[in-house]
C-alpha atoms as a PDB file:
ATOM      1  CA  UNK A   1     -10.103  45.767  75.918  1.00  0.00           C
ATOM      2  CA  UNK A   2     -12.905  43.178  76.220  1.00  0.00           C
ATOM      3  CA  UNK A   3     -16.560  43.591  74.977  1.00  0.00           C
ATOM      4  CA  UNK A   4     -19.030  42.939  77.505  1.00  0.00           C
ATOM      5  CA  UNK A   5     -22.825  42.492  76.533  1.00  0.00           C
ATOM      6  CA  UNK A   6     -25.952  44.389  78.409  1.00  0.00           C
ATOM      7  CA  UNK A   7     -27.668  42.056  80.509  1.00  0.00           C
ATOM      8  CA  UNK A   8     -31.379  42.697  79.415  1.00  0.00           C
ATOM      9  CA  UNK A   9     -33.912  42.673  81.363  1.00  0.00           C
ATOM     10  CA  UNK A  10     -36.558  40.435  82.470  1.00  0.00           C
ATOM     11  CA  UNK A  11     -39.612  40.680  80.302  1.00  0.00           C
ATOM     12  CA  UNK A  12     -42.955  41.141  82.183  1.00  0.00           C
ATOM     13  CA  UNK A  13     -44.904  38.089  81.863  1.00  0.00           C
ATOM     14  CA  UNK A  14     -48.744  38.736  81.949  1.00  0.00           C
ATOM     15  CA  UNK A  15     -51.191  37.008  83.662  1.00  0.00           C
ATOM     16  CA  UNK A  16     -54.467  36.034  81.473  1.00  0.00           C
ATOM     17  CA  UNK A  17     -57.894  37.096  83.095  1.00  0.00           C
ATOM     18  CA  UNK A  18     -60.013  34.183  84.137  1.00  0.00           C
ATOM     19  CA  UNK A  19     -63.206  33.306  82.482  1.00  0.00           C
ATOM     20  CA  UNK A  20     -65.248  34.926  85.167  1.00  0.00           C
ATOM     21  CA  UNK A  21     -63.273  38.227  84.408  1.00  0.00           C
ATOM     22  CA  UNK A  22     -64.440  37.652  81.057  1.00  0.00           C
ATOM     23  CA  UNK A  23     -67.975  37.624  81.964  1.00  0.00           C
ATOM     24  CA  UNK A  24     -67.743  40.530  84.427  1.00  0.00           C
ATOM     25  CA  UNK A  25     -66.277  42.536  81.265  1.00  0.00           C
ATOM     26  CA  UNK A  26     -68.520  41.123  79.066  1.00  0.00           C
ATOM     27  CA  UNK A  27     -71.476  41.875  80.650  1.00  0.00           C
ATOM     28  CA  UNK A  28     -70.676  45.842  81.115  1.00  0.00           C
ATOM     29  CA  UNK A  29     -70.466  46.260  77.344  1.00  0.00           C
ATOM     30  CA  UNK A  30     -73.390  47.579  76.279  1.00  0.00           C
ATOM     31  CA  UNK A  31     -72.468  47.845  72.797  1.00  0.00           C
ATOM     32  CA  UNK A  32     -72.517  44.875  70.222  1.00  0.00           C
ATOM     33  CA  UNK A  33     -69.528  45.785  67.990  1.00  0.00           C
ATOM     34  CA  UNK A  34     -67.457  45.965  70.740  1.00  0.00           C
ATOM     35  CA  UNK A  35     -68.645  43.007  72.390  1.00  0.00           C
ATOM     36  CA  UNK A  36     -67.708  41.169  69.079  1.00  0.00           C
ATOM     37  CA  UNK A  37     -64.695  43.006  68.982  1.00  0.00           C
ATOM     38  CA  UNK A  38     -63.349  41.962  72.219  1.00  0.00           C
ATOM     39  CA  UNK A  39     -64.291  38.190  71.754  1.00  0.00           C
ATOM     40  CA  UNK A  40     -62.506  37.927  68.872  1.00  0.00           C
ATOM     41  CA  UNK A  41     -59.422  39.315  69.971  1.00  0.00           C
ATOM     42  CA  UNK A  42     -60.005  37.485  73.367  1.00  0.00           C
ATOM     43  CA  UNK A  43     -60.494  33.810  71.775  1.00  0.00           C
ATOM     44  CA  UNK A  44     -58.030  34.083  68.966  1.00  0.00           C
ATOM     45  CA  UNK A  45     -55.505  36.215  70.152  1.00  0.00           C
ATOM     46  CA  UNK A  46     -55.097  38.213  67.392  1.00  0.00           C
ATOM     47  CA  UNK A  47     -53.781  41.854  66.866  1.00  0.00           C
ATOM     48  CA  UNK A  48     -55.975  45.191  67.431  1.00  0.00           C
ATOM     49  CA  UNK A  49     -54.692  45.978  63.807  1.00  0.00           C
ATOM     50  CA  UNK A  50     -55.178  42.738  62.453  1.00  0.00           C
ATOM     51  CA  UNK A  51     -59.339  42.796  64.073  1.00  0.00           C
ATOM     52  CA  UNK A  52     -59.763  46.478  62.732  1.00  0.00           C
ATOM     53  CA  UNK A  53     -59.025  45.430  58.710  1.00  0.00           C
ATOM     54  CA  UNK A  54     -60.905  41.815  58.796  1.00  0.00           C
ATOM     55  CA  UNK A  55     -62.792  41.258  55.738  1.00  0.00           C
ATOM     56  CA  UNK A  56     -66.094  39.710  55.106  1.00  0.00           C
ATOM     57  CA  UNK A  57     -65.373  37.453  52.587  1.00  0.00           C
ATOM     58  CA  UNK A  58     -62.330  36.093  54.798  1.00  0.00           C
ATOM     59  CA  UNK A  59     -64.996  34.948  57.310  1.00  0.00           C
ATOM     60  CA  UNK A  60     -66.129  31.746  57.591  1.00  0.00           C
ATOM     61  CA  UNK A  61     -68.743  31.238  60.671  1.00  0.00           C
ATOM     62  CA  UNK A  62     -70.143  28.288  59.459  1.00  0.00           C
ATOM     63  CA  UNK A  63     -66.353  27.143  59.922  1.00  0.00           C
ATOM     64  CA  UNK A  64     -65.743  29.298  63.116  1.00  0.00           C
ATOM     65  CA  UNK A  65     -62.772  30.553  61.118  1.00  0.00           C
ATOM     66  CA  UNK A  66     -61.291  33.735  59.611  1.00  0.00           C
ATOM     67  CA  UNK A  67     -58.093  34.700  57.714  1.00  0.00           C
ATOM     68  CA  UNK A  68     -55.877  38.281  58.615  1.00  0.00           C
ATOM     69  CA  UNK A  69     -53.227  39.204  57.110  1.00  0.00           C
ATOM     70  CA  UNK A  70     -50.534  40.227  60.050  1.00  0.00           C
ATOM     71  CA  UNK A  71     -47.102  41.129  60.606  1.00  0.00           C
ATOM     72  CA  UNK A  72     -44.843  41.185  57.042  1.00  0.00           C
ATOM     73  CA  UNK A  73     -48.268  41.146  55.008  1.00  0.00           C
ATOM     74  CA  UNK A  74     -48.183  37.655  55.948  1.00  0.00           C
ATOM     75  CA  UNK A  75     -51.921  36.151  55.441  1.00  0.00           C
ATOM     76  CA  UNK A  76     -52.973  33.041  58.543  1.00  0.00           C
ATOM     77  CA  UNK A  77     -55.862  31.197  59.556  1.00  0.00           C
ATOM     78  CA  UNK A  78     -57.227  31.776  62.567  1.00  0.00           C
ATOM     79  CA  UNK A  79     -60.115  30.181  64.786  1.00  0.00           C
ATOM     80  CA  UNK A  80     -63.324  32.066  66.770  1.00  0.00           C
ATOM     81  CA  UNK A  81     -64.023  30.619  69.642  1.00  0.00           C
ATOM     82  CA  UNK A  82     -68.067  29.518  70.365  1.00  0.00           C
ATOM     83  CA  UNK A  83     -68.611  32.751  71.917  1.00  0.00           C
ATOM     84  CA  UNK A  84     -66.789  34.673  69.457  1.00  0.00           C
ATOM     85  CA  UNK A  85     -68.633  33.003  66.804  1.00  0.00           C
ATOM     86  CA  UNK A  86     -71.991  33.836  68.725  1.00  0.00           C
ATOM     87  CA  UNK A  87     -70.982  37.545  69.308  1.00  0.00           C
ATOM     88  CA  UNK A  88     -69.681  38.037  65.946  1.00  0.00           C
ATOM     89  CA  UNK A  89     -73.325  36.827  63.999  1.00  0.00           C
ATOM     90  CA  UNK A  90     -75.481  39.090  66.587  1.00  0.00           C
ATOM     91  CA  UNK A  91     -73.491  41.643  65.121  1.00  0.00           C
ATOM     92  CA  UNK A  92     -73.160  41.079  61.927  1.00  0.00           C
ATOM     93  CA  UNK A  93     -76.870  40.767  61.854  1.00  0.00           C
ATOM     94  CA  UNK A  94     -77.340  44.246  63.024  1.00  0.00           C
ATOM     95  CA  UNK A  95     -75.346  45.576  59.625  1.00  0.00           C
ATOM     96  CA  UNK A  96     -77.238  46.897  57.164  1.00  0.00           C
ATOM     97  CA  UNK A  97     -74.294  48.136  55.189  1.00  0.00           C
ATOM     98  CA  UNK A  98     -72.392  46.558  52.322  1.00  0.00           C
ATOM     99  CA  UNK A  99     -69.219  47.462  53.665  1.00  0.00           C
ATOM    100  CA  UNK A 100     -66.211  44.624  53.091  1.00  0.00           C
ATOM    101  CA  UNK A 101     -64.856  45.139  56.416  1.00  0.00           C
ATOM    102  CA  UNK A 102     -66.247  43.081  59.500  1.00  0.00           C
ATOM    103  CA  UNK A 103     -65.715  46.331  62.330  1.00  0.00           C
ATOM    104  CA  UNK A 104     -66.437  49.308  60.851  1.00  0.00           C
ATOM    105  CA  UNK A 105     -67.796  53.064  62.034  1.00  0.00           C
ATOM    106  CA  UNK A 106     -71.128  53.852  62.148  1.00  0.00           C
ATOM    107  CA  UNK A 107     -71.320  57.161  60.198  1.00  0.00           C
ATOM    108  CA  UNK A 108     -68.933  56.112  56.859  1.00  0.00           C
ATOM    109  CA  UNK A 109     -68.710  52.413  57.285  1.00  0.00           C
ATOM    110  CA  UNK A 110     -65.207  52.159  56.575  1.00  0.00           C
ATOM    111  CA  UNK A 111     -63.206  50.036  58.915  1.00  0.00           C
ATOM    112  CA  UNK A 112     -62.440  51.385  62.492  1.00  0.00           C
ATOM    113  CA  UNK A 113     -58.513  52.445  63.982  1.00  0.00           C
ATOM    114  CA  UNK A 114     -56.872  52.241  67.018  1.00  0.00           C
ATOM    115  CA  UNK A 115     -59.328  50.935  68.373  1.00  0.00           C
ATOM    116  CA  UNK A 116     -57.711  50.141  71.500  1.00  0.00           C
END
């Protein structure tokens, strides 16, 4: 008797949105967390999970750079794009918390889940 592997199927491939998608999204969020949210994810590519627990102190604007820790509790530098960056300090700005999370609620400032 031979052994005969499945074939698998074809993975989807996804086509990005184009900057003027973006924009059009962009500009019907009314909210400034979530704008921040979504330009981070957006221009770094990063996980919903990995967003939702960002720390503070692993943020470095000045830099336009943050660490996450990801998959296997592995930590990784990643990189916020100019508009990210500019999103992410109107927010911030708004906080008058002392939370150590960058996203959190509103009512408990403790950082936000599934998100997405």
């Amino acid at each position: 008797m031979f052994y005969v592997k499945p074939i698998r199927g074809l993975k989807k491939v996804y086509e990005p949105i184009s900057p003027e998608q973006f924009e059009r999204i962009m500009g019907k969020i009314d909210n400034q967390k979530d704008k921040a949210l979504l330009a981070v994810i957006a221009g770094s590519g990063i996980r919903n999970g990995e967003a939702c627990t960002m720390l503070r102190s692993r943020l470095d604007l000045e830099n336009k750079r943050f660490y996450v820790t990801g998959k296997g509790n592995k930590e990784r530098v990643c990189f916020l794009t100019p508009r990210a960056k500019y999103e992410l300090k109107k927010y911030l700005d708004t906080r008058t918390d002392d939370s150590p999370y960058v996203f959190v609620t509103r009512k408990i400032y403790r950082f936000i889940t599934n998100y997405f």
